[in-house]
Protein backbone atom coordinates (compact mmCIF):
# COMPACT_ATOMS: atom_id res chain seq x y z
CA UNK A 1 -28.26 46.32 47.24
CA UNK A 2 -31.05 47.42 49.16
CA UNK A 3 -34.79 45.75 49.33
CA UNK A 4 -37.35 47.17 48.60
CA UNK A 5 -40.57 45.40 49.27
CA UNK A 6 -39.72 41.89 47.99
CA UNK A 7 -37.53 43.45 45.47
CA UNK A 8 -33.78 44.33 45.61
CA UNK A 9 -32.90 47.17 44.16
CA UNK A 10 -29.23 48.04 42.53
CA UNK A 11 -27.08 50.33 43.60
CA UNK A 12 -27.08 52.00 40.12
CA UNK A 13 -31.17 52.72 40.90
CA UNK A 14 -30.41 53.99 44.34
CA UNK A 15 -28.29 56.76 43.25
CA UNK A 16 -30.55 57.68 40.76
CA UNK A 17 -33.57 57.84 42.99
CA UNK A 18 -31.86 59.81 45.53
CA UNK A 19 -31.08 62.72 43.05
CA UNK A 20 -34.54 62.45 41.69
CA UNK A 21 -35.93 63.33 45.56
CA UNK A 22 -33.25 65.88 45.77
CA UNK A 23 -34.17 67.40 42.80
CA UNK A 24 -38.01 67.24 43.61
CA UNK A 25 -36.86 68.64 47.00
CA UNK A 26 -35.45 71.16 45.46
CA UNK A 27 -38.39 72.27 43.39
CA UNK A 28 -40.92 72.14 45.75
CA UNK A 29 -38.63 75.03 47.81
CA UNK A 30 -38.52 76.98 44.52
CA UNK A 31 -42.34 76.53 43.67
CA UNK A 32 -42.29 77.65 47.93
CA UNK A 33 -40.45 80.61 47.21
CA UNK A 34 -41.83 82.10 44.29
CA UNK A 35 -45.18 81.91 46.40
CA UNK A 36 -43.76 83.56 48.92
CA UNK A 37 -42.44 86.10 47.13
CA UNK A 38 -45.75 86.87 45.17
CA UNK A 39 -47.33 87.08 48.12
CA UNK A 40 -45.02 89.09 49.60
CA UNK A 41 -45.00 91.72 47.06
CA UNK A 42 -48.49 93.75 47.41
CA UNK A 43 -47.81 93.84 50.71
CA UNK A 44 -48.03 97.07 52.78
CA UNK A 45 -46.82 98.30 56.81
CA UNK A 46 -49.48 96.36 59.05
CA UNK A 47 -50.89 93.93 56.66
CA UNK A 48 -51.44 90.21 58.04
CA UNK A 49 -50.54 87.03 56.17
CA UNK A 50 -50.95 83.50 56.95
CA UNK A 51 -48.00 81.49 56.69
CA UNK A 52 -48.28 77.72 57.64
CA UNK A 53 -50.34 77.77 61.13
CA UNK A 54 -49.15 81.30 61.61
CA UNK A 55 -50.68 84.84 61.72
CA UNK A 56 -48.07 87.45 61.05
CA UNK A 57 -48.61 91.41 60.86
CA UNK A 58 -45.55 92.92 58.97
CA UNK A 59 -44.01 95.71 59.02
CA UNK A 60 -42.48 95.87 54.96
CA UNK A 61 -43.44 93.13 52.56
CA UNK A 62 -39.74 92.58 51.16
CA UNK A 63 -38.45 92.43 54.69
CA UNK A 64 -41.25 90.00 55.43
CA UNK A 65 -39.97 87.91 52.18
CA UNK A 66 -36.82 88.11 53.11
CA UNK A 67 -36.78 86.96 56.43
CA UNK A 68 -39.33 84.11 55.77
CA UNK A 69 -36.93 83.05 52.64
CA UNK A 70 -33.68 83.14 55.40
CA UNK A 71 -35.35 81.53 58.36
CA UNK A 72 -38.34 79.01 57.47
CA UNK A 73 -37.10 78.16 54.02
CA UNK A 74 -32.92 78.25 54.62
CA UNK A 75 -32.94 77.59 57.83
CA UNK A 76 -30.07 79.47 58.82
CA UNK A 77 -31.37 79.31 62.68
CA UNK A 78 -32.00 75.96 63.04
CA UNK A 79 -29.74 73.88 65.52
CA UNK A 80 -30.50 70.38 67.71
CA UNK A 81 -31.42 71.19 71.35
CA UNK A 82 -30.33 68.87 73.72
CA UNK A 83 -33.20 69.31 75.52
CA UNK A 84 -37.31 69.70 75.00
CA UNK A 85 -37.16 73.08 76.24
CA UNK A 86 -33.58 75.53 75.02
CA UNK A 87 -33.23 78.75 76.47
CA UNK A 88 -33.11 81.14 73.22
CA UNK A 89 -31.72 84.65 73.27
CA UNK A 90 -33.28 86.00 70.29
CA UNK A 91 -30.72 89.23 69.99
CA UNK A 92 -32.51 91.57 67.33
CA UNK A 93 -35.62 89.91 67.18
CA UNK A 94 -37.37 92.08 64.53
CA UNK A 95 -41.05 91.40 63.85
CA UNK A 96 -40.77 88.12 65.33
CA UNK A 97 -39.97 85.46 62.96
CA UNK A 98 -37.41 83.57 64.33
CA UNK A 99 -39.41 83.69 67.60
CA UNK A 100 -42.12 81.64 65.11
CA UNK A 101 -39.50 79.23 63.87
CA UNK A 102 -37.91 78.31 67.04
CA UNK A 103 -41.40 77.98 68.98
CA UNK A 104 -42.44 75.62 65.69
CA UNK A 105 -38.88 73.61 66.05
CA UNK A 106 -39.03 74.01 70.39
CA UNK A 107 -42.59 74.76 71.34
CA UNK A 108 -41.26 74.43 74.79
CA UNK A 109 -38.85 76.99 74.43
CA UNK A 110 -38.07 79.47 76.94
CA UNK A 111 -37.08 82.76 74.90
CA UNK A 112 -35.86 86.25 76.03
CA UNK A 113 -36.43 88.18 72.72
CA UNK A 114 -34.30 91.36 72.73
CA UNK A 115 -35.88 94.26 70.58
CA UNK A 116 -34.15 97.83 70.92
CA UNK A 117 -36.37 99.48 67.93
CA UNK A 118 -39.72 100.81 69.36
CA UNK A 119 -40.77 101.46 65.84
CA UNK A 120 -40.98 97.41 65.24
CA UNK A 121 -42.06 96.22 68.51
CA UNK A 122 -45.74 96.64 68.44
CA UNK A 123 -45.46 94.40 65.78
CA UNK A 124 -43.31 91.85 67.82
CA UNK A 125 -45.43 91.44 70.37
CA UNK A 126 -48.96 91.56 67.51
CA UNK A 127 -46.95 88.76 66.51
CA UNK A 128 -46.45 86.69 69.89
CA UNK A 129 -49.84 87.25 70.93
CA UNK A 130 -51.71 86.70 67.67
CA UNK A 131 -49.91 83.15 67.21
CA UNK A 132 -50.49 82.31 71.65
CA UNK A 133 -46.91 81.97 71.90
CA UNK A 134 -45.80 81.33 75.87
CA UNK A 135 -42.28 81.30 77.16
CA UNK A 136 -41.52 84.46 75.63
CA UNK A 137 -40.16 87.27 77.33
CA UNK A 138 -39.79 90.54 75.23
CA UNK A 139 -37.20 92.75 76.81
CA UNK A 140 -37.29 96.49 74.65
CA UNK A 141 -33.62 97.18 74.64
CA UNK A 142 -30.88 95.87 72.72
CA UNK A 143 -28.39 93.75 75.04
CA UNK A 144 -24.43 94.73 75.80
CA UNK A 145 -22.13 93.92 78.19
CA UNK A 146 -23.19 96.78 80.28
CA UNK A 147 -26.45 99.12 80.50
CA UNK A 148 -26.51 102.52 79.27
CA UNK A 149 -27.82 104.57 76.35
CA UNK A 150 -26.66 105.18 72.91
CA UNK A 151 -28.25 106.12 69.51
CA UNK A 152 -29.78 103.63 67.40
CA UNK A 153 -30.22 104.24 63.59
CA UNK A 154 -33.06 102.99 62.36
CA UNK A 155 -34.92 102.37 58.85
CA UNK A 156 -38.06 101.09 60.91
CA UNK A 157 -38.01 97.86 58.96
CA UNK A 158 -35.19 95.83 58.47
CA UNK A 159 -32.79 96.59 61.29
CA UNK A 160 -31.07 99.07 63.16
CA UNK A 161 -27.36 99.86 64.40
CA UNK A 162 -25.81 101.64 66.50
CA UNK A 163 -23.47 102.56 64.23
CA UNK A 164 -24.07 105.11 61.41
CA UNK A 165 -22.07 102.98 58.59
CA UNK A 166 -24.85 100.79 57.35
CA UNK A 167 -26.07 101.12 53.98
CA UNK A 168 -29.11 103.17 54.36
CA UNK A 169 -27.58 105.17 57.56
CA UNK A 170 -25.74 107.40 55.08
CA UNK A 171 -28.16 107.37 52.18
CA UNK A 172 -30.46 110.64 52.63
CA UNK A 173 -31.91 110.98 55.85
CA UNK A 174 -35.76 111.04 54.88
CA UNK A 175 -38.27 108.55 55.95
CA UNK A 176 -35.18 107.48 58.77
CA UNK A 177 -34.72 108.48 62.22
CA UNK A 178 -32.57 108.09 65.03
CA UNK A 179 -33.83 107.06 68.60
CA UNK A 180 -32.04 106.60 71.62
CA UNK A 181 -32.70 103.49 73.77
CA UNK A 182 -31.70 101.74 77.09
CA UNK A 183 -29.36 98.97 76.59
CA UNK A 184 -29.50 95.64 78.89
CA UNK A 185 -26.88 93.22 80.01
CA UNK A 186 -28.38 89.40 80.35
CA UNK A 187 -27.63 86.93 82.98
CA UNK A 188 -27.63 83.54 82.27
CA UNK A 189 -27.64 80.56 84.23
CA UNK A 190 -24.43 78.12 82.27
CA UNK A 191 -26.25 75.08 82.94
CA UNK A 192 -29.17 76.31 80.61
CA UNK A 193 -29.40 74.89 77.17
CA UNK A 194 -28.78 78.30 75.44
CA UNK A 195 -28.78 79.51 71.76
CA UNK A 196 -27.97 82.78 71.17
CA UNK A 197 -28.92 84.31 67.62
């Protein structure tokens, strides 16, 4: 039995109010969705949205929705730091969203945000300036064990590869482009506190 109050309440009751929460939990991140996707919808390259305290300029408005659904909604970044202030290697980092999500978990994280695609990187660093972010270190390449070049095929939205075998890479080639960019080899100190994503 648990108290509550001056009451006691049976075990029965406990059960019962714990799948109420999880099912009001669970509605509340449906109801957060479905916003989020309306939203999300109308939305065209370079358009800004608010999104809890943050300012974001996107680049597609399903890519926006999908990432926002992934990271701020799943979670499927989040970890426990053992310290204030992790050292994040944000590999890919896109338009920036994880970037937001980590600095909202960690806003004493140090992050080196890796970005090969120069199509999406003006909107990266819209997106770390526009919110004040500090810490952040935006290095345009993609990372490897060793520098060199390469192509990159990219859809100027949701990702790019370096190899040709992903989904849109062999749909018709209009409206995507190929670019070739510097690759960097990080570093690291193994005493840091490090994620790598």
């Amino acid at each position: 039995m648990t108290t509550v109050g001056r009451r006691v309440v049976p075990i029965g009751m406990r059960q019962e109010m714990r799948r109420l929460a999880k099912q009001m939990a669970a509605r509340k991140t449906s109801r957060s969705l479905a916003d989020l996707r309306t939203r999300s919808a109308g939305l065209k390259p370079g358009s800004s949205v608010r999104y809890r305290n943050f300012t974001i300029r996107v680049n597609d408005g399903l890519n926006f929705y999908m990432m926002m659904k992934d990271i701020f909604i799943n979670r499927i970044y989040h970890f426990e730091a053992r310290r204030a202030n992790p050292v994040i290697l944000d590999c890919g980092s896109n338009i920036g969203i994880s970037i937001l999500y980590f600095k909202q978990i960690y806003p004493r994280a140090q992050i080196v945000a890796f970005e090969p695609d120069a199509s999406v990187v003006p909107y990266l660093r819209q997106n770390i300036a526009a919110n004040g972010l500090t810490d952040v270190h935006l290095i345009e390449a993609g990372l490897g064990a060793r520098e060199g070049q390469g192509i990159l095929y990219s859809d100027a939205r949701y990702g790019s590869s370096l190899q040709r075998c992903h989904p849109w890479a062999w749909r018709q080639e209009s409206g995507r482009r190929s670019v070739s960019r510097r690759y960097a080899c990080a570093s690291i100190s193994p005493r840091r506190s490090i994620l790598s994503k």
